[in-house]
PDB file of N, CA and C in Angstrom:
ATOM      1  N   UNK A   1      80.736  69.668  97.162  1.00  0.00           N
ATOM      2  CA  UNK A   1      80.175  69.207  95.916  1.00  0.00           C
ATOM      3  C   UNK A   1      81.174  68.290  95.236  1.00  0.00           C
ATOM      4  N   UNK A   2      80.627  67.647  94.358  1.00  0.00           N
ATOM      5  CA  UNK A   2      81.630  66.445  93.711  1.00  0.00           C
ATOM      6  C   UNK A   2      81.538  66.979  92.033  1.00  0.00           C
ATOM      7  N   UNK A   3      82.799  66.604  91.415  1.00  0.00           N
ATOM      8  CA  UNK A   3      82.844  66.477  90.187  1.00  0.00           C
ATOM      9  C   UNK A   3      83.318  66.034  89.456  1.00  0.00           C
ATOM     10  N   UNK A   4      83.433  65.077  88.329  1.00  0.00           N
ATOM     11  CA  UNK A   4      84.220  64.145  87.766  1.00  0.00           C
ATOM     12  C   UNK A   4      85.592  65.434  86.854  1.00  0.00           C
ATOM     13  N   UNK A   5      86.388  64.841  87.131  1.00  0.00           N
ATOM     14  CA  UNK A   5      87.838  65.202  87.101  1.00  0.00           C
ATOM     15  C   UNK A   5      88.730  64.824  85.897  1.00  0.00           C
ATOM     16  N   UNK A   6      89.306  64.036  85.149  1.00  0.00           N
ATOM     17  CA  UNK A   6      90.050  62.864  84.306  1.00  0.00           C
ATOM     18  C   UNK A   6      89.382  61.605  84.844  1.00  0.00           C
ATOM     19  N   UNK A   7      87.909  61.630  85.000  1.00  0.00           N
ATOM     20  CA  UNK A   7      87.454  60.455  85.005  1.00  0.00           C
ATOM     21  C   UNK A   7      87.512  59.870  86.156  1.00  0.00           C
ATOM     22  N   UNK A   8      87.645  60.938  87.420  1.00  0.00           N
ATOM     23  CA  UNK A   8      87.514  60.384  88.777  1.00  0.00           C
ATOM     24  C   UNK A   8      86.421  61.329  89.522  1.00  0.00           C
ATOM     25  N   UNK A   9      85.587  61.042  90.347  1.00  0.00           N
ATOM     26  CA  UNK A   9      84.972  61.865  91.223  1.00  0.00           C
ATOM     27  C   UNK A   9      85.417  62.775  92.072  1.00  0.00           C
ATOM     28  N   UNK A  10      85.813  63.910  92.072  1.00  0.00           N
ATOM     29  CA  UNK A  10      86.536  64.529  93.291  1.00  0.00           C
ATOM     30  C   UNK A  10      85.734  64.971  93.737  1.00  0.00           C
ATOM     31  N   UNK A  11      86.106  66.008  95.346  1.00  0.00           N
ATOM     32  CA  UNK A  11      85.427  66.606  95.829  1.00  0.00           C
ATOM     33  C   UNK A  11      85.893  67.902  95.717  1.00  0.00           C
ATOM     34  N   UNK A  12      84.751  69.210  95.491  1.00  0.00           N
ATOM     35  CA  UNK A  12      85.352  70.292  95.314  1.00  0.00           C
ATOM     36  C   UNK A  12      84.626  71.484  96.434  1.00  0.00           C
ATOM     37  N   UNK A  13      84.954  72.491  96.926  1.00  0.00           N
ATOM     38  CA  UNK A  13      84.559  73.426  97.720  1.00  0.00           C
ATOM     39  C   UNK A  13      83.720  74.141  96.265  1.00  0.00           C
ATOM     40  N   UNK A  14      82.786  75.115  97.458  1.00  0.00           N
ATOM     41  CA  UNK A  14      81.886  76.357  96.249  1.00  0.00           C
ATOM     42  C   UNK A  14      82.705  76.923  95.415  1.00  0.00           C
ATOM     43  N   UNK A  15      84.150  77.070  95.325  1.00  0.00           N
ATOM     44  CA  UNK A  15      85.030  78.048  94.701  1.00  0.00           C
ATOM     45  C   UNK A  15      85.441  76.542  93.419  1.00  0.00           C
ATOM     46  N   UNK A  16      85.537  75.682  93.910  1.00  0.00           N
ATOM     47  CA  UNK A  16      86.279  74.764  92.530  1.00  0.00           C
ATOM     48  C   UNK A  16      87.084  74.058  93.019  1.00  0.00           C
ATOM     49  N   UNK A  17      87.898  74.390  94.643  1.00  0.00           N
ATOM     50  CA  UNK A  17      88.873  74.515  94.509  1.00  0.00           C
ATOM     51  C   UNK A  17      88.712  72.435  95.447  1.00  0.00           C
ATOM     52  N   UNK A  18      89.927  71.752  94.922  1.00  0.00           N
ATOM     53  CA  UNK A  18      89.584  70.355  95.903  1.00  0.00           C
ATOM     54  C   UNK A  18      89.696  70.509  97.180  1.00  0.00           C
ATOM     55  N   UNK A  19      88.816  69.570  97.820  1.00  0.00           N
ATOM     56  CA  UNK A  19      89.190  69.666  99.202  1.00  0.00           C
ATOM     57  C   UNK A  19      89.813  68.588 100.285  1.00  0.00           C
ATOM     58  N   UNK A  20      90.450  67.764  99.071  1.00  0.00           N
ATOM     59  CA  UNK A  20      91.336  66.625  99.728  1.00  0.00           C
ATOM     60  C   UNK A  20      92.695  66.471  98.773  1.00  0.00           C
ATOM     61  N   UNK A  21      93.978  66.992  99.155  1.00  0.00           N
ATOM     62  CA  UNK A  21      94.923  66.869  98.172  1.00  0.00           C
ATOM     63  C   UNK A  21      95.038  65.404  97.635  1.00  0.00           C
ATOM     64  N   UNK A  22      94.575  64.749  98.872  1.00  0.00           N
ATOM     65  CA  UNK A  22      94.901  62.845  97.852  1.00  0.00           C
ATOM     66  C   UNK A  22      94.121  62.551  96.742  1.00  0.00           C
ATOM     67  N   UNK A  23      93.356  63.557  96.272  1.00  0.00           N
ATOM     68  CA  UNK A  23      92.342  63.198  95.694  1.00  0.00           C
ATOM     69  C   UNK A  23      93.221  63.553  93.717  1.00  0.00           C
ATOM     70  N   UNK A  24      94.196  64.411  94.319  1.00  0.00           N
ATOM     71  CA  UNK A  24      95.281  65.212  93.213  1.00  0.00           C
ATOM     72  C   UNK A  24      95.925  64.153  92.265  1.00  0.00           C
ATOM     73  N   UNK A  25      95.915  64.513  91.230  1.00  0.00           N
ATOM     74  CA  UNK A  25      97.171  63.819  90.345  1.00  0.00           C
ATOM     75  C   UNK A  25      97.619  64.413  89.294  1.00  0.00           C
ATOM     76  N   UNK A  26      98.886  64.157  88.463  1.00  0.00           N
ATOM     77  CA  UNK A  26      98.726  65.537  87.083  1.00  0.00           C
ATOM     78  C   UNK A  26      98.074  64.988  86.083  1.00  0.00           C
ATOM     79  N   UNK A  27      97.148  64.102  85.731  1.00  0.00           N
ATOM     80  CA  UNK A  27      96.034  64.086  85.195  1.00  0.00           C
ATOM     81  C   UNK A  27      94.714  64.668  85.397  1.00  0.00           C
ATOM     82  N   UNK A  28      94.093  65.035  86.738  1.00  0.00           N
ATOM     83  CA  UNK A  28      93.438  65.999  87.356  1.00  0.00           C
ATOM     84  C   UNK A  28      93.692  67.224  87.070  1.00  0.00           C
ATOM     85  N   UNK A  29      95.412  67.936  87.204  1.00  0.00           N
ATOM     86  CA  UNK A  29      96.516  68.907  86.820  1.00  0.00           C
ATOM     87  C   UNK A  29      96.075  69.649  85.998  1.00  0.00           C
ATOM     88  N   UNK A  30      95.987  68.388  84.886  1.00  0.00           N
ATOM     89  CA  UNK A  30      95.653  68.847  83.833  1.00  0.00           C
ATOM     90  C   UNK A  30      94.455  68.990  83.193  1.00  0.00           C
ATOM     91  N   UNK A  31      93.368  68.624  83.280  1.00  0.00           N
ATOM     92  CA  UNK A  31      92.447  69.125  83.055  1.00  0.00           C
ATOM     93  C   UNK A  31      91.766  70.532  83.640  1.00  0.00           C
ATOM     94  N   UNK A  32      92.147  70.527  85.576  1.00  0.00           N
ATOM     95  CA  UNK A  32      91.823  71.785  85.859  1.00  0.00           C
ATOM     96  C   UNK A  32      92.813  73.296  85.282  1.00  0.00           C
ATOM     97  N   UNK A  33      93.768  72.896  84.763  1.00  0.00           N
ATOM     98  CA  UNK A  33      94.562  73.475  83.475  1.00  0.00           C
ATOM     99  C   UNK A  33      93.759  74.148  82.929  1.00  0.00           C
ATOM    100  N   UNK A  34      93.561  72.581  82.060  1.00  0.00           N
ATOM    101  CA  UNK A  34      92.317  73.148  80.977  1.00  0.00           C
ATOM    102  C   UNK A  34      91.376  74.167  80.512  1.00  0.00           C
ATOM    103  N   UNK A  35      90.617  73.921  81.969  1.00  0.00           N
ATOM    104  CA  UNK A  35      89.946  74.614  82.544  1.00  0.00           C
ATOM    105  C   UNK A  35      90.137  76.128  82.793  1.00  0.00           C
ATOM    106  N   UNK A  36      90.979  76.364  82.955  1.00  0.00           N
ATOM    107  CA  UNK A  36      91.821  77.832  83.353  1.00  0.00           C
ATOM    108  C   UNK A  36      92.253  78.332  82.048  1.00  0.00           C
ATOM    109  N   UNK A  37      92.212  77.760  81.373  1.00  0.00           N
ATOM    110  CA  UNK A  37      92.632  77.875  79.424  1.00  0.00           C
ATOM    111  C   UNK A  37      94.783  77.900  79.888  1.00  0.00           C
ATOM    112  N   UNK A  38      94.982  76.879  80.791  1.00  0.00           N
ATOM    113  CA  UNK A  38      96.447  77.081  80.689  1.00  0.00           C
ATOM    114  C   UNK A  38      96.826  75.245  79.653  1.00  0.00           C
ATOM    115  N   UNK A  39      98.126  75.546  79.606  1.00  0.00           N
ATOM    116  CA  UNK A  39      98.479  73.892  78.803  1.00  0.00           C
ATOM    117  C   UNK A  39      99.570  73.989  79.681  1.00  0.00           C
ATOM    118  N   UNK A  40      99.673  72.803  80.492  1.00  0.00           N
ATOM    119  CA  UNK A  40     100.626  72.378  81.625  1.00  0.00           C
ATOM    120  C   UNK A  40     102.348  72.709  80.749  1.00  0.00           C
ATOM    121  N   UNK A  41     103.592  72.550  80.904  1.00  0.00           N
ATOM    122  CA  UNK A  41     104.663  72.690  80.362  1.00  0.00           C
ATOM    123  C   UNK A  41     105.020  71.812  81.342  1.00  0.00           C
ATOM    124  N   UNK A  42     106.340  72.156  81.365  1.00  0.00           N
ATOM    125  CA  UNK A  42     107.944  71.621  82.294  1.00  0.00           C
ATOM    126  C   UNK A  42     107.730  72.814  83.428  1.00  0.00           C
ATOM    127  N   UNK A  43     108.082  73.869  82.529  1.00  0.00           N
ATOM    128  CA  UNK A  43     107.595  75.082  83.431  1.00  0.00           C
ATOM    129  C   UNK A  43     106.987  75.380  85.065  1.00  0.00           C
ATOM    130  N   UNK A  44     105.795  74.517  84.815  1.00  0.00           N
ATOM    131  CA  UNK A  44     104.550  74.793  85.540  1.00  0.00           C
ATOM    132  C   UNK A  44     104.529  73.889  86.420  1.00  0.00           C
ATOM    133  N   UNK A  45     105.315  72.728  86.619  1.00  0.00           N
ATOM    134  CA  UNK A  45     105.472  71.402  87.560  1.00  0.00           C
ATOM    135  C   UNK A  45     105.933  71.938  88.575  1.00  0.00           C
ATOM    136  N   UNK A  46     107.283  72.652  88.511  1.00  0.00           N
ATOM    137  CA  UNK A  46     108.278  73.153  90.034  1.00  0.00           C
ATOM    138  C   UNK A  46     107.763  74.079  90.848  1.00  0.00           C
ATOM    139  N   UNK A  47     106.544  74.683  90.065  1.00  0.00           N
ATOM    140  CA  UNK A  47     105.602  75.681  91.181  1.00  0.00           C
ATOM    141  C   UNK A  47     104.410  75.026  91.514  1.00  0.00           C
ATOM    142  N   UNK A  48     103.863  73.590  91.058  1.00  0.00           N
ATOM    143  CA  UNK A  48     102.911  73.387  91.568  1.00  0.00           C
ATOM    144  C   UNK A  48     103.654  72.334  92.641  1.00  0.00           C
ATOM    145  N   UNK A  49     104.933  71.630  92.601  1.00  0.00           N
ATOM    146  CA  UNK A  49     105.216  70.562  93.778  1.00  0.00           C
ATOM    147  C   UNK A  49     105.428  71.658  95.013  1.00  0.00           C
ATOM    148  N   UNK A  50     106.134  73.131  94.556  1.00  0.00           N
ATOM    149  CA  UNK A  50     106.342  74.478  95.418  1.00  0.00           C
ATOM    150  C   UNK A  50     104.900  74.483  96.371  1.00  0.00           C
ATOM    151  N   UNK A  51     104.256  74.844  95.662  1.00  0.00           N
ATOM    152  CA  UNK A  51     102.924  75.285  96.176  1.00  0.00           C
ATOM    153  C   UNK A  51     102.045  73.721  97.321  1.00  0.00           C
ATOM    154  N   UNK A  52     102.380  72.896  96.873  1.00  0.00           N
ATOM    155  CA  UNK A  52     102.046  71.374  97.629  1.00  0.00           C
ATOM    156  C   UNK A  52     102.329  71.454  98.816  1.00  0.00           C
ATOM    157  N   UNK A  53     103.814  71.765  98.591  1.00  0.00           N
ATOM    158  CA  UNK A  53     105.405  71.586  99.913  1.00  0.00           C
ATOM    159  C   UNK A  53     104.824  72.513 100.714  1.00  0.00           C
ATOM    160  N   UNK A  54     104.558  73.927  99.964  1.00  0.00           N
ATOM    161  CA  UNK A  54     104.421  74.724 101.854  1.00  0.00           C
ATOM    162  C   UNK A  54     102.781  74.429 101.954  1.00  0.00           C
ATOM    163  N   UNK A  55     102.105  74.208 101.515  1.00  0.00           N
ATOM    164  CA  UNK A  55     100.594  73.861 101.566  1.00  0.00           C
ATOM    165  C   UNK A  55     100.716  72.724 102.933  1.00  0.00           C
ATOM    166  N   UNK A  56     101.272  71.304 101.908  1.00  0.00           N
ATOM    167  CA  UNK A  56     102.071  70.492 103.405  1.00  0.00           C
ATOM    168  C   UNK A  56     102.518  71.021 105.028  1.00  0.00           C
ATOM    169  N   UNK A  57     103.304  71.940 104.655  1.00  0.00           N
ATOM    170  CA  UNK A  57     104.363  72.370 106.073  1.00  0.00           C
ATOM    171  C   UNK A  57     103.460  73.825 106.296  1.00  0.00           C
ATOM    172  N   UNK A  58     102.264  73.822 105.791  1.00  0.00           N
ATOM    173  CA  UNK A  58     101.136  74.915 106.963  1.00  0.00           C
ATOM    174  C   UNK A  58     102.043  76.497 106.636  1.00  0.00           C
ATOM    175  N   UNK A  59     102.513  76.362 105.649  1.00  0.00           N
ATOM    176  CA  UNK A  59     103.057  77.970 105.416  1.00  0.00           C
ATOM    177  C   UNK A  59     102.041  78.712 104.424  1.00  0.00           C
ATOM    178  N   UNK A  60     101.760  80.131 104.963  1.00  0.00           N
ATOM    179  CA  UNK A  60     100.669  80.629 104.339  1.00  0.00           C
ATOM    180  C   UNK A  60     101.692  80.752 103.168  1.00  0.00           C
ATOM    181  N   UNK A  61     100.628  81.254 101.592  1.00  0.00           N
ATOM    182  CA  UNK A  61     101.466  81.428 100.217  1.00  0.00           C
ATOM    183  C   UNK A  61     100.735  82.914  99.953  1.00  0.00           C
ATOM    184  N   UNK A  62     101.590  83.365  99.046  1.00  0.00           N
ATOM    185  CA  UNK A  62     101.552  85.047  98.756  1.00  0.00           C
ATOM    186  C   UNK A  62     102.247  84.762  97.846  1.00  0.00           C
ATOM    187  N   UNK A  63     101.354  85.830  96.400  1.00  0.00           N
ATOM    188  CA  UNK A  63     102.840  85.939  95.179  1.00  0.00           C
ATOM    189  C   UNK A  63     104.132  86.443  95.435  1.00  0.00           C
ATOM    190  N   UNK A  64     103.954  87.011  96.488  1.00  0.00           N
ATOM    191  CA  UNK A  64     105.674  87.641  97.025  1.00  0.00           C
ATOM    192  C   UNK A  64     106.603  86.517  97.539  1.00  0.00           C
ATOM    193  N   UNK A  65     105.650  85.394  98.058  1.00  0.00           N
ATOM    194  CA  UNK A  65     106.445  84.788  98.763  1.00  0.00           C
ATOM    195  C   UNK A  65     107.113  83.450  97.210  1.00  0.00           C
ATOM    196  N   UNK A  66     105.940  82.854  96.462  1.00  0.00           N
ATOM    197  CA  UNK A  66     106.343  82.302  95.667  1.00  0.00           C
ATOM    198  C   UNK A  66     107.518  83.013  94.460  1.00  0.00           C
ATOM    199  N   UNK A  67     107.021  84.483  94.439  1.00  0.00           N
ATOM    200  CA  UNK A  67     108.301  85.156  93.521  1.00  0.00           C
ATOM    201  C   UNK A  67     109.731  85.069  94.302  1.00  0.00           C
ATOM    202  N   UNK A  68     109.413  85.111  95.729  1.00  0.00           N
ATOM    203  CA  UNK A  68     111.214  85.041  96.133  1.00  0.00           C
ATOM    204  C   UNK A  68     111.471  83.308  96.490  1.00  0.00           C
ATOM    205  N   UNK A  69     110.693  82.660  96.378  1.00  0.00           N
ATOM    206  CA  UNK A  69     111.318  81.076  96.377  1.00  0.00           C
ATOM    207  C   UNK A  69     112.251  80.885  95.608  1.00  0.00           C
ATOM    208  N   UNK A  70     112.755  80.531  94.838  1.00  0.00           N
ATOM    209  CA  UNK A  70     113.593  80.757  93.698  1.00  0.00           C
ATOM    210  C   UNK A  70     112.998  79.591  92.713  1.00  0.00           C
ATOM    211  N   UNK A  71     112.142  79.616  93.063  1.00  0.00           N
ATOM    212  CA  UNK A  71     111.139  78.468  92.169  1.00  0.00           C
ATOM    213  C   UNK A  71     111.149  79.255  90.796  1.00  0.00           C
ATOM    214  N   UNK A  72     110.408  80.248  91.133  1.00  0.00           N
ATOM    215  CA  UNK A  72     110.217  81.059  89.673  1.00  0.00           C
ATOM    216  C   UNK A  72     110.671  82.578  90.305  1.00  0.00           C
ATOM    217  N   UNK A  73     110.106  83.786  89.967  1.00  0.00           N
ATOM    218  CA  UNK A  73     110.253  84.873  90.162  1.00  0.00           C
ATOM    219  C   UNK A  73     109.107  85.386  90.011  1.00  0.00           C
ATOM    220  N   UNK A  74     108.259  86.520  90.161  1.00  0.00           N
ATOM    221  CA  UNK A  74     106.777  86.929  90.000  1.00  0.00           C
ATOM    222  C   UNK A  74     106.480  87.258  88.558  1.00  0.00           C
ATOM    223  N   UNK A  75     107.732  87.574  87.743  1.00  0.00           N
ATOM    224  CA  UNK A  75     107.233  87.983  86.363  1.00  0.00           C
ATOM    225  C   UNK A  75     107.091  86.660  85.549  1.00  0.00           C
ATOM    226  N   UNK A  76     107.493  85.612  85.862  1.00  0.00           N
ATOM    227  CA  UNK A  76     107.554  84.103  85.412  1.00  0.00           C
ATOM    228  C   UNK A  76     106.557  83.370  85.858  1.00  0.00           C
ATOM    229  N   UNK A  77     105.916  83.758  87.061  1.00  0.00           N
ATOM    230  CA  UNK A  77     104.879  82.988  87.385  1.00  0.00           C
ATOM    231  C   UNK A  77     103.174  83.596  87.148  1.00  0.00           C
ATOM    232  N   UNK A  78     103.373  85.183  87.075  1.00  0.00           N
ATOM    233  CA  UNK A  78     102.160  85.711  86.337  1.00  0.00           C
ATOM    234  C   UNK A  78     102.310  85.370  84.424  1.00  0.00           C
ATOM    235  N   UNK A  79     103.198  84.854  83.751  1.00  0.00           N
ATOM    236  CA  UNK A  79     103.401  84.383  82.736  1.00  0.00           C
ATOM    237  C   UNK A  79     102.775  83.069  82.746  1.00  0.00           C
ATOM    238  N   UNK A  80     103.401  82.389  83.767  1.00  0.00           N
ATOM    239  CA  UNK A  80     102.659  80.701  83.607  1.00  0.00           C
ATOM    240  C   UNK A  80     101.475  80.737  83.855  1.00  0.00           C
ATOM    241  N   UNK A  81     100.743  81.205  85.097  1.00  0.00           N
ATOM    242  CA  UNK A  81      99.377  81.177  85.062  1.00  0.00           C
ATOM    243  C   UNK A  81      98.843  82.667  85.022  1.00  0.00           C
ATOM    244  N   UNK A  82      98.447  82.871  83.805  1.00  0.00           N
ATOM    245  CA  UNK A  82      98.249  84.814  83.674  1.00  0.00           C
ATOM    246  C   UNK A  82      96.804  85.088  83.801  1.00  0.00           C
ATOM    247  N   UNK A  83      95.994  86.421  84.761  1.00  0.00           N
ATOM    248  CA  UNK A  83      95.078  86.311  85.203  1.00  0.00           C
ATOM    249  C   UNK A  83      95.074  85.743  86.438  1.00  0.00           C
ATOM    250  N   UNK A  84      95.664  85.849  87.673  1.00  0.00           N
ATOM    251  CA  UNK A  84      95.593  85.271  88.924  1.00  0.00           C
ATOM    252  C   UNK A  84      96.129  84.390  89.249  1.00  0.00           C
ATOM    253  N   UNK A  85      97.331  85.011  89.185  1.00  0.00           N
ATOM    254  CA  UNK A  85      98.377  83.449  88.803  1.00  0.00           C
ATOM    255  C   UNK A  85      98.803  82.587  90.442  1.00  0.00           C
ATOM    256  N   UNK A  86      98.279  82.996  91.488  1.00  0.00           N
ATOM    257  CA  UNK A  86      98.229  81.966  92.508  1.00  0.00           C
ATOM    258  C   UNK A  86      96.366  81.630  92.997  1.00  0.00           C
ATOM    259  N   UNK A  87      95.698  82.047  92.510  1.00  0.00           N
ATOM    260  CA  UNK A  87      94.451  81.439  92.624  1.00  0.00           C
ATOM    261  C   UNK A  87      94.203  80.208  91.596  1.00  0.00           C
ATOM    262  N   UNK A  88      95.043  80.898  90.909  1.00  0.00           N
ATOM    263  CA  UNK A  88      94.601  79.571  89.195  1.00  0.00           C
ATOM    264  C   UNK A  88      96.144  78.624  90.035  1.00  0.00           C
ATOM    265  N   UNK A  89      97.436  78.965  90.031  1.00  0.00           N
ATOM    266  CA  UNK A  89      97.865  77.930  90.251  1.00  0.00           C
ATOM    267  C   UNK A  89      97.720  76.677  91.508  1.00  0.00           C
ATOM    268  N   UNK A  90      96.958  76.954  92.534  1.00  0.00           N
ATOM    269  CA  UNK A  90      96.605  76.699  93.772  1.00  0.00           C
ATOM    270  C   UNK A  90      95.363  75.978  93.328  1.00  0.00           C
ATOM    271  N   UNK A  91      94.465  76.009  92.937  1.00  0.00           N
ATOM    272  CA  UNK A  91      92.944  75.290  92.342  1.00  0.00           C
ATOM    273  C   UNK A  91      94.083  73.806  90.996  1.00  0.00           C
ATOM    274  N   UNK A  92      94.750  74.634  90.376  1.00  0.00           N
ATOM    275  CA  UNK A  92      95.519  73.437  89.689  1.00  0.00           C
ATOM    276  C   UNK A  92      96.558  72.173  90.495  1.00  0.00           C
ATOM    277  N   UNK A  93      97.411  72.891  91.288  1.00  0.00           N
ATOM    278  CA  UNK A  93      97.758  72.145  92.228  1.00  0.00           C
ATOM    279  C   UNK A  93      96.982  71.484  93.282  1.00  0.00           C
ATOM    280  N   UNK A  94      95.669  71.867  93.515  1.00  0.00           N
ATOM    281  CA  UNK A  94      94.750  70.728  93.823  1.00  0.00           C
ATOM    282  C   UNK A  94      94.989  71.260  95.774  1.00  0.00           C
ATOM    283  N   UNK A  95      95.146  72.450  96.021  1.00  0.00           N
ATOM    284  CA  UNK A  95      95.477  73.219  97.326  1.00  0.00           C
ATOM    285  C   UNK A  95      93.896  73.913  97.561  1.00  0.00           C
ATOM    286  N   UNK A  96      93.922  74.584  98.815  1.00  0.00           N
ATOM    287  CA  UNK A  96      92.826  75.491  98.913  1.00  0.00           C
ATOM    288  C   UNK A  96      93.151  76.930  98.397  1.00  0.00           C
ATOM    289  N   UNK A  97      92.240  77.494  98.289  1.00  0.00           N
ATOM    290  CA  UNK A  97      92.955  78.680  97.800  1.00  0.00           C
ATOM    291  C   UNK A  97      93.102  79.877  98.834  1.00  0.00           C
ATOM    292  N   UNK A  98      94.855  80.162  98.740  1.00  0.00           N
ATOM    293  CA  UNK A  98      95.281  80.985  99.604  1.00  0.00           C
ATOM    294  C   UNK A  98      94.427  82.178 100.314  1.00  0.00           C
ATOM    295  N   UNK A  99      94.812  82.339 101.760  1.00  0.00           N
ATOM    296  CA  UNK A  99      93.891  83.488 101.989  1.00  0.00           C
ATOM    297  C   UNK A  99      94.604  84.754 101.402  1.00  0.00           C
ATOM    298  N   UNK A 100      95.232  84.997 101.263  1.00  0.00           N
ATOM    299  CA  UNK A 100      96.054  86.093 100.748  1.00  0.00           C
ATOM    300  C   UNK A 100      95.244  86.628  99.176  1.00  0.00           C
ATOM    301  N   UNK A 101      94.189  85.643  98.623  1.00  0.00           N
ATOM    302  CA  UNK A 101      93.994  85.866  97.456  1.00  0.00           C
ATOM    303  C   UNK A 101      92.874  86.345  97.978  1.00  0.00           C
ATOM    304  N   UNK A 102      91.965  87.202  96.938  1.00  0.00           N
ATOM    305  CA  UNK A 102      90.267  87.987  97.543  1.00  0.00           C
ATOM    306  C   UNK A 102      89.309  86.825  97.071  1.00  0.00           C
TER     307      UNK A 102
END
């Protein structure tokens, strides 16, 4: 399915989630933010380029695995995105969403 974004057409799977990272930008970022009722920071950048990088290099993601990156820690990253904080950050970073999530 398609949906206009910051004023671009993307393409999105049944879940929301995009299904072409080129399609990403942090204007997109930020609206699917929005969306999630989050407001982007400084914060929230080094776990979404995190989440890109192993998305890129085919490494499955798990909050265990993003809490020991040293990106953030798990109590810092259920803070940044609270309520499912790698389903919401993974749909924001413009990734599929992890199988690790239900």
């Amino acid at each position: 399915m398609e949906a206009t974004i910051a004023g671009q057409i993307i393409d999105l799977n049944n879940e929301g989630y995009l299904t072409d990272l080129k399609q990403w930008n942090k204007e997109v970022a930020a609206q699917i933010a929005q969306e999630e009722g989050i407001e982007l920071t400084d914060g929230h950048w080094p776990v979404i380029e995190y989440l890109q990088e192993q998305y890129r290099n085919e490494v499955p993601l798990s909050i265990r695995k993003v809490g020991k990156s040293g990106v953030v820690d798990i109590k810092q990253f259920y803070a940044l995105f609270p309520g499912g904080p790698l389903k919401k950050a993974s749909r924001i970073a413009g990734i599929p969403k992890p199988a690790s999530c239900i």
